[in-house]
Protein backbone atom coordinates (compact mmCIF):
# COMPACT_ATOMS: atom_id res chain seq x y z
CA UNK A 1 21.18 65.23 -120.16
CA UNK A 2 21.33 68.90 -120.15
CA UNK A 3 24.81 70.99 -119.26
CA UNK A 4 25.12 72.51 -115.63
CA UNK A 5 27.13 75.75 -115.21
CA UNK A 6 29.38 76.91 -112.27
CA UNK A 7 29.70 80.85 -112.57
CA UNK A 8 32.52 82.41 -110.65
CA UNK A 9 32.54 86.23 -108.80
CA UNK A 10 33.54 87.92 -112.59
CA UNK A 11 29.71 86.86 -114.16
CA UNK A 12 27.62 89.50 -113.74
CA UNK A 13 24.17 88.72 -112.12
CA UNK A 14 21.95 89.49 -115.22
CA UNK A 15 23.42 86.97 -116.81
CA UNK A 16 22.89 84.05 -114.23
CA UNK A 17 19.06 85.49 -113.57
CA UNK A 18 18.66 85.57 -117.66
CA UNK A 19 19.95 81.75 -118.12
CA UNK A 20 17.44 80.88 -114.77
CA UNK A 21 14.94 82.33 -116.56
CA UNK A 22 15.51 79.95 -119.37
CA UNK A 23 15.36 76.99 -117.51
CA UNK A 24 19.29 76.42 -117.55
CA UNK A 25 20.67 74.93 -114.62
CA UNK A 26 23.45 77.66 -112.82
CA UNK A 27 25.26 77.43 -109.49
CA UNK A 28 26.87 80.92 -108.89
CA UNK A 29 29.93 80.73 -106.76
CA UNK A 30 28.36 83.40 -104.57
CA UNK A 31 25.37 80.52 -103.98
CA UNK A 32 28.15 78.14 -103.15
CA UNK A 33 29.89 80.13 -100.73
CA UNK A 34 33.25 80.08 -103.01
CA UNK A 35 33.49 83.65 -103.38
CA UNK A 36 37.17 83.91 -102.03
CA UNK A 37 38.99 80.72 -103.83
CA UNK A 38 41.59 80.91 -106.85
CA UNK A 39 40.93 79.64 -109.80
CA UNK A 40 42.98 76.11 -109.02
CA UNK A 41 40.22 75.59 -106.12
CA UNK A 42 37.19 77.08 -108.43
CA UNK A 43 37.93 74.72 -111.41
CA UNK A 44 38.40 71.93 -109.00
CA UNK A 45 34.79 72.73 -107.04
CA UNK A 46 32.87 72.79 -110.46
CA UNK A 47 34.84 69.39 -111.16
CA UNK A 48 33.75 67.78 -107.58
CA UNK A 49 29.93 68.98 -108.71
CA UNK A 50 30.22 68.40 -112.73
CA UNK A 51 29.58 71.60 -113.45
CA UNK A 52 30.93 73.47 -116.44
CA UNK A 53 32.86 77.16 -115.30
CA UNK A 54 31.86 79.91 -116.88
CA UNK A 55 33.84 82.58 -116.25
CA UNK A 56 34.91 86.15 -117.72
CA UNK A 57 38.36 85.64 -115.77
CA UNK A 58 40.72 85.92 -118.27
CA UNK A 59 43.21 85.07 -115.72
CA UNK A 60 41.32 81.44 -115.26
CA UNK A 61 42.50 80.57 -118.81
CA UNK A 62 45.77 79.94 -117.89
CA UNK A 63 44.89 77.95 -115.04
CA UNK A 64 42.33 75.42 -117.23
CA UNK A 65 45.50 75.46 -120.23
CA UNK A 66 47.93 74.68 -117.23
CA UNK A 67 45.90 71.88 -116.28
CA UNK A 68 45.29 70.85 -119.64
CA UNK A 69 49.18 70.31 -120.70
CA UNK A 70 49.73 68.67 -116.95
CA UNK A 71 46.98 66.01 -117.71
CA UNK A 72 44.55 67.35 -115.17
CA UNK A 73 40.90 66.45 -115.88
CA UNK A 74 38.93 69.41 -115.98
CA UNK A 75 34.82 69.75 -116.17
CA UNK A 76 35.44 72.16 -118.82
CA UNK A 77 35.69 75.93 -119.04
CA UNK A 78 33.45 78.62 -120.91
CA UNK A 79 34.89 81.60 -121.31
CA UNK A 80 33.97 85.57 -122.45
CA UNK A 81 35.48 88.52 -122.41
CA UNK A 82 34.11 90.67 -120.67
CA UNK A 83 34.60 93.61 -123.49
CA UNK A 84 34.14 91.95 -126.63
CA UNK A 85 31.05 89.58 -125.93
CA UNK A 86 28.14 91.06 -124.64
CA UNK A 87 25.93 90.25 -122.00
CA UNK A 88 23.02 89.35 -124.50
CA UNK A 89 25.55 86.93 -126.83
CA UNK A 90 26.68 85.38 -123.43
CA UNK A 91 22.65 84.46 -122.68
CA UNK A 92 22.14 82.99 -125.90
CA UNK A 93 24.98 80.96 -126.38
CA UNK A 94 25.21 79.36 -122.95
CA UNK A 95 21.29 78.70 -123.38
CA UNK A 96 22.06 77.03 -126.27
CA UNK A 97 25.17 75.01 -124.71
CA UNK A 98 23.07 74.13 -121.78
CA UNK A 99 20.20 72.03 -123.25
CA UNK A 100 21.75 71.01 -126.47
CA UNK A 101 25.13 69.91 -125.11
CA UNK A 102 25.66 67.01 -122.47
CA UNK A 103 28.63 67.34 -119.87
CA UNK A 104 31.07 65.13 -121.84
CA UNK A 105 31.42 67.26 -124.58
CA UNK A 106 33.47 69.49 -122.41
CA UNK A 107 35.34 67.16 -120.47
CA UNK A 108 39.17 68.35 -120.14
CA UNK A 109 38.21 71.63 -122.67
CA UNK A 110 37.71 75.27 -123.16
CA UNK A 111 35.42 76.76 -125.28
CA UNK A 112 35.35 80.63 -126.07
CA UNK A 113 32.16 82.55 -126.59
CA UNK A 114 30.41 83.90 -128.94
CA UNK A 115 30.24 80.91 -130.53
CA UNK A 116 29.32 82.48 -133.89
């Protein structure tokens, strides 16, 4: 079983089509009609669909460590800044998540890109 990913509004659109491409399996939150929620509601929606977030929110890591120390269960969080990880290293690494990885490795986590 492969990883699925939940983007929020802050992932640009070249990366989503780029991972499509690939045959990764993405749900944008612009797809899902989630465009306006915080980041309590947009962790919780990927949770309700097991979806890993990805997001380039810095402002979502404090929500997912929040929930973390409170004994929330999360789906799991990806995250990259948006200045210091590029578009391309976001595309490779999240391919490589997606089919190697399976959705319990994440489980109640957050992992920061690039992974190298």
């Amino acid at each position: 079983m492969s990883i699925a990913f939940y983007t929020d509004v802050h992932v640009p659109a070249v990366i989503t089509r780029a991972l499509i491409r690939r045959g990764v399996d993405v749900l944008t939150a612009q797809a899902d009609g989630t465009t306006r929620l915080d980041d309590a509601a947009l962790l919780e929606r990927a949770g309700q669909l097991n979806r890993v977030l990805f997001s380039r929110d810095e402002d979502l890591l404090a929500e997912a460590a929040w929930r973390q120390r409170a004994g929330i269960s999360l789906a799991g969080v990806i995250y990259a800044h948006q200045l210091r990880v590029t578009i391309g290293q976001c595309v490779q690494d999240l391919e490589i998540i997606g089919k190697c990885c399976v959705p319990t490795d994440f489980i109640n986590c957050v992992e920061h890109l690039p992974l190298r």
